[in-house]
N, C-alpha and C. Protein backbone atom coordinates (compact mmCIF):
# COMPACT_ATOMS: atom_id res chain seq x y z
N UNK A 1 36.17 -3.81 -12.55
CA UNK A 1 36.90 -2.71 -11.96
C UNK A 1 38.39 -3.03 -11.84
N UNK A 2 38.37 -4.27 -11.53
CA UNK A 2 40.21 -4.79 -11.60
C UNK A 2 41.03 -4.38 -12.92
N UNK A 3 40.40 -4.32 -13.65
CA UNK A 3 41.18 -4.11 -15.19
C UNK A 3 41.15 -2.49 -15.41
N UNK A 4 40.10 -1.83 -14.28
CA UNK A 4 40.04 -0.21 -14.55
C UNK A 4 41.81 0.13 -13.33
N UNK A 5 41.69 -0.14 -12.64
CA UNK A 5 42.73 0.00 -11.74
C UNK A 5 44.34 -0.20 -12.66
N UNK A 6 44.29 -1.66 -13.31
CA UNK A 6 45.25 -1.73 -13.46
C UNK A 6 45.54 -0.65 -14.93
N UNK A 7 44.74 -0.40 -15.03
CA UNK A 7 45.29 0.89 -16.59
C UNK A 7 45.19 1.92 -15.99
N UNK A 8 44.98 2.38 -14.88
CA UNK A 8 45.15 3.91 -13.74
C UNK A 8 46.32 3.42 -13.89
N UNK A 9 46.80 2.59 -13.07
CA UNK A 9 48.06 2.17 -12.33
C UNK A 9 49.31 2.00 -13.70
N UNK A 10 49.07 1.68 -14.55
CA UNK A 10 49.84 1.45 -15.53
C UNK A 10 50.22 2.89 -16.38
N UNK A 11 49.27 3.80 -16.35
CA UNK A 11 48.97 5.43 -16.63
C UNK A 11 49.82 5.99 -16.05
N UNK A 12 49.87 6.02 -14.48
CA UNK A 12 50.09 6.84 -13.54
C UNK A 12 51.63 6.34 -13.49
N UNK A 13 51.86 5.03 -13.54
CA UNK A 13 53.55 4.57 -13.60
C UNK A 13 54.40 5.66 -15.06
N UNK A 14 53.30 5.10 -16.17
CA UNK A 14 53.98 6.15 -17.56
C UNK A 14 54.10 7.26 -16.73
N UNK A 15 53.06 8.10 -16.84
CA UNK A 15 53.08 9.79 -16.25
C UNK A 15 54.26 9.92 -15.37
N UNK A 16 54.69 9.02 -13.96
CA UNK A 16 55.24 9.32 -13.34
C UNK A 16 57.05 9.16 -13.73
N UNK A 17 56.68 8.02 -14.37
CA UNK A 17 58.26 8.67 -15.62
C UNK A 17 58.75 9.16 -16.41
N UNK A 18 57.51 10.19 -17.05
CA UNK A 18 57.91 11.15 -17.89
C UNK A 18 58.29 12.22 -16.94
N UNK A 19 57.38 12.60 -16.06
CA UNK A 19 57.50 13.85 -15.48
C UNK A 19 58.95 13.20 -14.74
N UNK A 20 59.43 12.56 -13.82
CA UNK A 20 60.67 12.14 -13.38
C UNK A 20 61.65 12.85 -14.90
N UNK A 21 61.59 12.38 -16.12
CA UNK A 21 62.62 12.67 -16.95
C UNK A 21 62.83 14.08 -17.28
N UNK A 22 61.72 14.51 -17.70
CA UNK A 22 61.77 15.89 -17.48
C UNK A 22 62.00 16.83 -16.62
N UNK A 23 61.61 16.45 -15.02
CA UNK A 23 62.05 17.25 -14.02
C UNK A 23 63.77 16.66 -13.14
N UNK A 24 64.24 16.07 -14.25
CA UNK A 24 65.17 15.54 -13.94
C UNK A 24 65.58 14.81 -12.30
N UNK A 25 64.44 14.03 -12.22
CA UNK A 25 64.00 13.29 -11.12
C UNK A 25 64.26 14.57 -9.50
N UNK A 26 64.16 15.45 -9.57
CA UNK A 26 63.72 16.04 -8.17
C UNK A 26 62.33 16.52 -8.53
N UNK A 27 61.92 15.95 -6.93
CA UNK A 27 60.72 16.25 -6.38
C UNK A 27 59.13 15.46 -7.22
N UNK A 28 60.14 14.62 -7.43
CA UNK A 28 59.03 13.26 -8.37
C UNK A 28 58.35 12.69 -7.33
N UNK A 29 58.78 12.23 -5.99
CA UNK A 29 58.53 11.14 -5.53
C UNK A 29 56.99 11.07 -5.07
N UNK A 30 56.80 12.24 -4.88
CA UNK A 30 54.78 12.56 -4.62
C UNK A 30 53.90 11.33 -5.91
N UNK A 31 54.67 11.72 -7.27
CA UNK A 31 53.84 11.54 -8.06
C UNK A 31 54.18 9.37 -8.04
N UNK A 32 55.33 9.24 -7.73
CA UNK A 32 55.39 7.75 -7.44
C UNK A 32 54.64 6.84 -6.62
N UNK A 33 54.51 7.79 -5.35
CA UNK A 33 53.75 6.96 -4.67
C UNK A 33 52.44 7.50 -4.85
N UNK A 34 51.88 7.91 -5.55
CA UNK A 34 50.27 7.63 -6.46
C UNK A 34 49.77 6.80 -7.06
N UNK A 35 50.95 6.56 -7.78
CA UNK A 35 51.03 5.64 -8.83
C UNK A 35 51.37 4.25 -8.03
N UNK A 36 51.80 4.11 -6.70
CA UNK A 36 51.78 2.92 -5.64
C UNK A 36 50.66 2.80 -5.03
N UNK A 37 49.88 3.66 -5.13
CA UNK A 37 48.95 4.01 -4.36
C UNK A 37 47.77 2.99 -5.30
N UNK A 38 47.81 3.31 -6.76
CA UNK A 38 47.04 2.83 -7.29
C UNK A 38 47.70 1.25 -7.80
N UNK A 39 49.08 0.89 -7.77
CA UNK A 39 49.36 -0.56 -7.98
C UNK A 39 48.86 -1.34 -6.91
N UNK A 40 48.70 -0.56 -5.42
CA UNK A 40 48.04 -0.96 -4.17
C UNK A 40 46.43 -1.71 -4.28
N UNK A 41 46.29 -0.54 -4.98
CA UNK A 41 44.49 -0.75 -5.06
C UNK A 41 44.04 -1.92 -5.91
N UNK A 42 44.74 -1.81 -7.12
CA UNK A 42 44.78 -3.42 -8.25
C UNK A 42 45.24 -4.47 -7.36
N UNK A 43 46.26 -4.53 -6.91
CA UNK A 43 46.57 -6.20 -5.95
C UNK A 43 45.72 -6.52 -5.36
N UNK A 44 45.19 -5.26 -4.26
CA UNK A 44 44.62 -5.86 -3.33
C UNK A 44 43.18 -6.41 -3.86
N UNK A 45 42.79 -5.36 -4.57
CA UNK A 45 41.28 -6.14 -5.42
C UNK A 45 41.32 -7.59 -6.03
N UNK A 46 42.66 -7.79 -6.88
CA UNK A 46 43.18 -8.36 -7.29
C UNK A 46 43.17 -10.01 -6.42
N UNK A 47 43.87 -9.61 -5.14
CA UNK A 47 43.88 -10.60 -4.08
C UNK A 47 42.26 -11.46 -3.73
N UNK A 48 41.63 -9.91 -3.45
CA UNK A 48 40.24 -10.34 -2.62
C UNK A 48 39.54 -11.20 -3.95
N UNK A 49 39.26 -10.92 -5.59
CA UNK A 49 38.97 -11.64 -6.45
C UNK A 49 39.42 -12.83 -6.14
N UNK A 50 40.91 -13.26 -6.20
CA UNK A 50 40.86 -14.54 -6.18
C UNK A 50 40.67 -15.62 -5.19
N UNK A 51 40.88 -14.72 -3.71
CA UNK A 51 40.35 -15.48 -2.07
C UNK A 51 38.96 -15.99 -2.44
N UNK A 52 37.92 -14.99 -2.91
CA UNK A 52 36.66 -15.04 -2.95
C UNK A 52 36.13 -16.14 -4.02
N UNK A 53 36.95 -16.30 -5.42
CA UNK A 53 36.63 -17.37 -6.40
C UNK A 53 36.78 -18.81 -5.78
N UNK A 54 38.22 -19.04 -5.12
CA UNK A 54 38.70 -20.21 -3.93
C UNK A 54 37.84 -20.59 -3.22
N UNK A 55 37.15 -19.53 -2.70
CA UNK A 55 36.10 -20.08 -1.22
C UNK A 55 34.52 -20.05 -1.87
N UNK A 56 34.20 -19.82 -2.92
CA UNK A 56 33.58 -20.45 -3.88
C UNK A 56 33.41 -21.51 -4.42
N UNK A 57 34.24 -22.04 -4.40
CA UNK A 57 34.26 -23.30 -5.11
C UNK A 57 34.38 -24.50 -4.24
C-alpha cells in the first residue's frame, strides 16, 4: 500500500500543477493540500513500516 500512496501523492502533486497553471494559480490551494493530504498518508505509513521492521529485529 506504501507504493499505492506514493503514486496518489505523486498524481495529485502533477494534477495540482497543472490545474495551478491553467487557473493561473487562484483558488488552487484546496487542490494542494490534497495532494498534502496524501504526501501525509505515504510518510506516515512510510514511518510506521520502518519503526515496525526496527522493533522486529
Amino acid at each position: 500500500m506504501e507504493k499505492v500512496w506514493f503514486y496518489v501523492a505523486i498524481l495529485a502533486t502533477a494534477s495540482s500543477l497543472v490545474i495551478g497553471f491553467v487557473d493561473k494559480w487562484e483558488g488552487v490551494l484546496s487542490y494542494f493540500l490534497l495532494s498534502g493530504l496524501a504526501w501525509g498518508v505515504f510518510l506516515i505509513k512510510r514511518g510506521l513500516r520502518i519503526k515496525l521492521d526496527q522493533s522486529a529485529n
